[in-house]
Protein backbone atom coordinates (compact mmCIF):
# COMPACT_ATOMS: atom_id res chain seq x y z
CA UNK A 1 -43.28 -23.42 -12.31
CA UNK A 2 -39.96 -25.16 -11.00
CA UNK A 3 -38.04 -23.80 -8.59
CA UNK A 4 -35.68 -22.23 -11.13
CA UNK A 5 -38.37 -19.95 -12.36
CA UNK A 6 -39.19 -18.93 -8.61
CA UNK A 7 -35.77 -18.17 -7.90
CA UNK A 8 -35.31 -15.76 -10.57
CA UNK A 9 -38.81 -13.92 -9.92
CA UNK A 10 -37.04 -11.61 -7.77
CA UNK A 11 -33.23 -10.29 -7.27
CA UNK A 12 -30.77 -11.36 -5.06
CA UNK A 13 -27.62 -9.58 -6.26
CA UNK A 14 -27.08 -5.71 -5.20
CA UNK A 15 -27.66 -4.14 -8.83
CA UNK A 16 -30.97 -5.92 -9.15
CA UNK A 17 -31.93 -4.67 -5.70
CA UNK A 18 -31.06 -1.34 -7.24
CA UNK A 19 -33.20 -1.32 -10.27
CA UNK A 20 -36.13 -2.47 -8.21
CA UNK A 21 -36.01 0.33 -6.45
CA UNK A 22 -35.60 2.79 -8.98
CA UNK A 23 -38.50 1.43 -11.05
CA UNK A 24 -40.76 1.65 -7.76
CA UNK A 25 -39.58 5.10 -6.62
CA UNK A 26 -40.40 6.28 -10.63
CA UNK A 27 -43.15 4.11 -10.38
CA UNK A 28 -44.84 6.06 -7.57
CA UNK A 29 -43.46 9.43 -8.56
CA UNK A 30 -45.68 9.06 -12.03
CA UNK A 31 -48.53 7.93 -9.99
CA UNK A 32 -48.48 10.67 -7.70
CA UNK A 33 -47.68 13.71 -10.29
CA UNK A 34 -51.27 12.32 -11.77
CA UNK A 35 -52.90 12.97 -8.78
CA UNK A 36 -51.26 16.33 -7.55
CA UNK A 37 -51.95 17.52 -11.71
CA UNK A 38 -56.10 16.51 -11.03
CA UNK A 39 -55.98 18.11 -7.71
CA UNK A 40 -53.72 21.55 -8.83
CA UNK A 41 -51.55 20.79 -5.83
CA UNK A 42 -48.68 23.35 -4.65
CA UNK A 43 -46.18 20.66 -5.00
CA UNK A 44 -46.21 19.69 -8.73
CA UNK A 45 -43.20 21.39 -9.66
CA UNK A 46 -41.57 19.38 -7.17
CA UNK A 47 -42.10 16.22 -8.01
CA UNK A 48 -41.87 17.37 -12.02
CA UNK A 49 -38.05 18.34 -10.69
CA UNK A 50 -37.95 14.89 -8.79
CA UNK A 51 -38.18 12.82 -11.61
CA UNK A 52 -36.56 14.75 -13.37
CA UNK A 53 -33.46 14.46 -10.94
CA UNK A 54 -33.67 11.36 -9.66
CA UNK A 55 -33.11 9.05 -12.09
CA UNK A 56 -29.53 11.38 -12.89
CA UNK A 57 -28.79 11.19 -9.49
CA UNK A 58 -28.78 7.32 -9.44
CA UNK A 59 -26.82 7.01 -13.12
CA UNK A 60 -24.30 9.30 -11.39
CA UNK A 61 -24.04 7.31 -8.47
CA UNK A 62 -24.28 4.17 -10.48
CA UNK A 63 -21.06 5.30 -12.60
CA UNK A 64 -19.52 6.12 -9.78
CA UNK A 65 -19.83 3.20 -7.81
CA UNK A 66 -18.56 0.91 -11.12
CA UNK A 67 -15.73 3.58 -11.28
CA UNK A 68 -14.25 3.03 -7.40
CA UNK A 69 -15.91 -0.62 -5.80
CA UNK A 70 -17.28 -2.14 -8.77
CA UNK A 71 -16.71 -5.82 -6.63
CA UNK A 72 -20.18 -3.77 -4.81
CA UNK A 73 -22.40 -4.78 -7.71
CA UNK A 74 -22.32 -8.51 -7.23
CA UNK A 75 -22.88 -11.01 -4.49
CA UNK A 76 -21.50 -14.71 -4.12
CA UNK A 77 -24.32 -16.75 -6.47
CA UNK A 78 -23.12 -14.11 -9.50
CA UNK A 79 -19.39 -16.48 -9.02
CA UNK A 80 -19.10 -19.97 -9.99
CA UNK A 81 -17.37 -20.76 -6.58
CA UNK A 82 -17.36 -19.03 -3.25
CA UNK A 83 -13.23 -18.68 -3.81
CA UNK A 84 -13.68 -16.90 -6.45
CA UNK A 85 -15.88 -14.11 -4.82
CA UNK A 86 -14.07 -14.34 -1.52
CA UNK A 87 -10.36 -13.81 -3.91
CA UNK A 88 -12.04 -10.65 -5.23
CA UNK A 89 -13.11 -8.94 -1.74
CA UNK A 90 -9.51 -10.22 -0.39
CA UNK A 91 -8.35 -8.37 -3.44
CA UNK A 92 -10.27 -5.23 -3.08
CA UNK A 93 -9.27 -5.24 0.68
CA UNK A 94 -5.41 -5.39 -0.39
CA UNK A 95 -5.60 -2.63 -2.54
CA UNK A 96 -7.85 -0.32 -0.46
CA UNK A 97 -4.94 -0.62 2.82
CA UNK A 98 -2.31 -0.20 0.30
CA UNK A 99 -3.95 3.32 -1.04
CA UNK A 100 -4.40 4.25 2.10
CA UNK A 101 -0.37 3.15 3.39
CA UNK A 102 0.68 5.35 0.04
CA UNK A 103 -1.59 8.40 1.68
CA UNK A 104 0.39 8.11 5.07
CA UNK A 105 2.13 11.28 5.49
CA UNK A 106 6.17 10.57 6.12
CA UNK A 107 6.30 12.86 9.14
CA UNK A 108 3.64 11.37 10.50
CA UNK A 109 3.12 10.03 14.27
CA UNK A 110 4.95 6.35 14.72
CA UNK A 111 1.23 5.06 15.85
CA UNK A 112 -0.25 5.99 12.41
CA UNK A 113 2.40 3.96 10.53
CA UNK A 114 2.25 1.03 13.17
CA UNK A 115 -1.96 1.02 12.47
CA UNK A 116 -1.32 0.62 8.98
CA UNK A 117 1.74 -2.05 9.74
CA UNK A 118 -0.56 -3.74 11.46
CA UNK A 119 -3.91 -4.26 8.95
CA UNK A 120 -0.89 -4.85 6.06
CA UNK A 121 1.06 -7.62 7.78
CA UNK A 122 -2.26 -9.39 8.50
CA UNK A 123 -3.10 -9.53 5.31
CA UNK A 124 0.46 -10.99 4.25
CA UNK A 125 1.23 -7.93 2.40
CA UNK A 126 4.54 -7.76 3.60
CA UNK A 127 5.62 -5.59 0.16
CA UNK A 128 3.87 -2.27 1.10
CA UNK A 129 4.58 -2.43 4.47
CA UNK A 130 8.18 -2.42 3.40
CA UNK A 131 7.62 0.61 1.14
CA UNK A 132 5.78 2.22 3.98
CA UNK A 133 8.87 2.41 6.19
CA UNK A 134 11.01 3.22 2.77
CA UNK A 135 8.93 5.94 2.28
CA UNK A 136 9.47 7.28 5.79
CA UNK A 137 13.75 6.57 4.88
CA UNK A 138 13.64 8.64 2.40
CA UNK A 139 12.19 11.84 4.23
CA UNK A 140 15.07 11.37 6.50
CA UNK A 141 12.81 10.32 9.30
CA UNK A 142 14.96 7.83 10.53
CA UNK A 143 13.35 7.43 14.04
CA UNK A 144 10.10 6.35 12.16
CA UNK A 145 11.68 4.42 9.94
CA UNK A 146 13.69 1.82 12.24
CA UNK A 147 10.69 1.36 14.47
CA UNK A 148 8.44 0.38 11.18
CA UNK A 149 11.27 -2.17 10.29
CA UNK A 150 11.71 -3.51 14.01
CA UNK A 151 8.13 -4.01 13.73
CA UNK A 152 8.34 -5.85 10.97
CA UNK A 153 11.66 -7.96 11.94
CA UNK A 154 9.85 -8.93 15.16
CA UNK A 155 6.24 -9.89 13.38
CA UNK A 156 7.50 -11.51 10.01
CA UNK A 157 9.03 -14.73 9.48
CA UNK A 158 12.67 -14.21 9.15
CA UNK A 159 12.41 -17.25 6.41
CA UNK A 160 9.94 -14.40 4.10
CA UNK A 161 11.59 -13.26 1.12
CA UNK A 162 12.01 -9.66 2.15
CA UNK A 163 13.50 -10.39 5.72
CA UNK A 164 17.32 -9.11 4.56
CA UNK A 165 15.81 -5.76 2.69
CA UNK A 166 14.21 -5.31 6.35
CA UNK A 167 16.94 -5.77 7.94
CA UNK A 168 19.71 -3.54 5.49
CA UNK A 169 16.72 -0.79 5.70
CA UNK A 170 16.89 -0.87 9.28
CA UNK A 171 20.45 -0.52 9.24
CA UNK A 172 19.79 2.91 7.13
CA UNK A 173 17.92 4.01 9.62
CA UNK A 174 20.05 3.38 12.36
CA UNK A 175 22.84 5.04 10.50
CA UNK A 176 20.87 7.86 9.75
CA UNK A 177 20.72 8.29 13.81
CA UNK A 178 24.26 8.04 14.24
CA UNK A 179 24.06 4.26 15.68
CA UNK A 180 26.63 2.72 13.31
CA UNK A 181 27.51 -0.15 15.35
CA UNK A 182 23.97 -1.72 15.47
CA UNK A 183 24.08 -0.83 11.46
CA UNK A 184 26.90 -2.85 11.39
CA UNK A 185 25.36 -5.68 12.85
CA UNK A 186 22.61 -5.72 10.78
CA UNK A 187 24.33 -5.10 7.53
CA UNK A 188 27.24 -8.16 8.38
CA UNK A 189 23.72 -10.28 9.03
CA UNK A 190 22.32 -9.58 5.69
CA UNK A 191 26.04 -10.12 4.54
CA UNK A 192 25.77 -13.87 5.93
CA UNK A 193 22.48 -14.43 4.87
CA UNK A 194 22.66 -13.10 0.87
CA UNK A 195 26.34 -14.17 0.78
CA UNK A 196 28.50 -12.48 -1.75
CA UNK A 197 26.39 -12.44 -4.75
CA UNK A 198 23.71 -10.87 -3.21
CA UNK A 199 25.66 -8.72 -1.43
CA UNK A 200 25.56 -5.56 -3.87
CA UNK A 201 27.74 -2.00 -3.47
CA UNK A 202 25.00 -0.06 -1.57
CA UNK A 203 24.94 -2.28 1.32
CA UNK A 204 28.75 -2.68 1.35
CA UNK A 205 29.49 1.53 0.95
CA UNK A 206 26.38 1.90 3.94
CA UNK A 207 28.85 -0.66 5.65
CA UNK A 208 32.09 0.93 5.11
CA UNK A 209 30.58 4.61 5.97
CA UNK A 210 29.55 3.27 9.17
CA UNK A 211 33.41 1.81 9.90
CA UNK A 212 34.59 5.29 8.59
CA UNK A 213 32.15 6.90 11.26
CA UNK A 214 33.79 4.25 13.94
CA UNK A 215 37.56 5.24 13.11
CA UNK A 216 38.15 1.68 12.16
CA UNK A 217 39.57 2.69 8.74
CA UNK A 218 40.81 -0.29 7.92
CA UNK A 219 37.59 -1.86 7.86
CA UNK A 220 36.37 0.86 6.04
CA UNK A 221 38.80 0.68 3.25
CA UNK A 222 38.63 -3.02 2.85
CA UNK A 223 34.30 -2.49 1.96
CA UNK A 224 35.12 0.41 -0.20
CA UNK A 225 37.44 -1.95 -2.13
CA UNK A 226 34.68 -4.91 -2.07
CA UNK A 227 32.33 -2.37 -3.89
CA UNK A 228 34.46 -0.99 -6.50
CA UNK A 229 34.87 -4.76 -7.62
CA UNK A 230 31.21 -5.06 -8.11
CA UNK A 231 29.90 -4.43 -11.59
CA UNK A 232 26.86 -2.10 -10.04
CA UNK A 233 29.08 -0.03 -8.03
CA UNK A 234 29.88 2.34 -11.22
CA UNK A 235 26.01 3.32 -11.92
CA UNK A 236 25.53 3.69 -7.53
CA UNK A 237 28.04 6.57 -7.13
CA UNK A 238 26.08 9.36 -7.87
CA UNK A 239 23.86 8.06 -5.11
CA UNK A 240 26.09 6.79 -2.59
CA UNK A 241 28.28 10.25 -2.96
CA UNK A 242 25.08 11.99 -1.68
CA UNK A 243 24.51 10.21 0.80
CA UNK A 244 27.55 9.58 2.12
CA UNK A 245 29.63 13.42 1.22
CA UNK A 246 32.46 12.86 4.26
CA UNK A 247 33.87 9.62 1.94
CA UNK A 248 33.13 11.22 -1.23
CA UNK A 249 36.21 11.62 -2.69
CA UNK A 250 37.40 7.76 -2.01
CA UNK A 251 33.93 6.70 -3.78
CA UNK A 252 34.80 8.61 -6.70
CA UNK A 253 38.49 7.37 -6.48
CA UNK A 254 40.43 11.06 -5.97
């Protein structure tokens, strides 16, 4: 027998494990109903009800288990290379801290959000953790939602992709707590960075609003103007006007 053959005599992967032990646990439980049936033991009935239940208990567990963490049925020899296994867990991982970042609760504690920050920058999934302080925005929990995005301005690369939506997010936030010149800041960076084309209505209105806010009305005007020219600004009013009722009329041009 080559070593092949030996190899394969028993399993090494977790489903195999599995059915080994189901076939020995029926295995016995057959053996033994023989011998409680010969002796007219007290306890047939329940091992008549054991294997009876057993074996559904494990095909519901079994379902389950291929339903939620399939990756659970396989270890690294059932993958042509050890990439390819460690991708998948990676993968898994990802998704499980991103289920659980779409569970946090808005008006939660800052420390719960920073946990999850945490775990999700890590693991270079700098995406959700932007949608995790978003999703904080949007409950008007403003105090929340600048820390998340200082958080993230201070441990992500300000060459990543994403590093001007932090920054015009924090600038939300900070205008949702009344601090218009550090929104202004912010908003004039992303401004520099994205340029004009880049630059779209939303970020220019949030700008002017926070001039309005300032009394420097000039300044104000002048971004209200810069938006109207963009071709976006027409389907953004209905959204900007809600957010932004004190300037209302001048967004709708009245």
């Amino acid at each position: 027998m080559d070593n092949n053959s030996k190899k394969r005599l028993y399993p090494k992967n977790p489903l195999g494990i599995i059915a080994l032990f189901v076939f020995l646990i029926e295995g016995i439980s057959t053996a033994s109903l023989k011998f409680v049936l010969e002796n007219q033991s007290q306890y047939v009935g329940h091992i008549v009800w054991f294997i009876i239940l057993f074996p559904s208990l494990i095909a519901l567990l079994f379902f389950g288990t291929l339903w939620w963490r399939r990756e659970s049925f396989y270890s690294p020899e059932d993958f042509r290379e050890d990439s390819s296994f460690i991708s998948l867990i990676q993968k898994v991982e990802r998704l499980e801290i991103r289920q659980e970042a779409s569970q946090l609760d808005p008006t939660a504690d800052i420390d719960a959000f920073l946990k999850t920050l945490e775990t999700l920058v890590k693991r270079d999934d700098i995406y959700a953790a932007v949608q995790v302080g978003r999703s904080a925005l949007k409950e008007s929990q403003y105090e929340s939602s600048s820390q998340i995005f200082q958080y993230l301005l201070q441990h992500v690369s300000s060459s990543h992709e994403l590093h001007t939506r932090m920054l015009a997010n924090l600038a939300y936030s900070l205008i949702g707590l009344g601090k218009f010149s550090e929104a202004i800041r912010h908003l004039l960076e992303v401004r520099k960075i994205r340029e004009e084309k880049r630059f779209y209505p939303w970020h220019a209105i949030a700008l002017a609003y926070s001039y309005f806010q300032l009394g420097e009305l000039e300044n104000y005007k002048e971004w209200v103007e810069y938006a109207k020219k963009r071709e976006e600004y027409a389907k953004s009013i209905p959204a900007m006007a809600k957010l932004y009722p004190e300037i209302k009329k001048d967004l709708l041009g009245q």
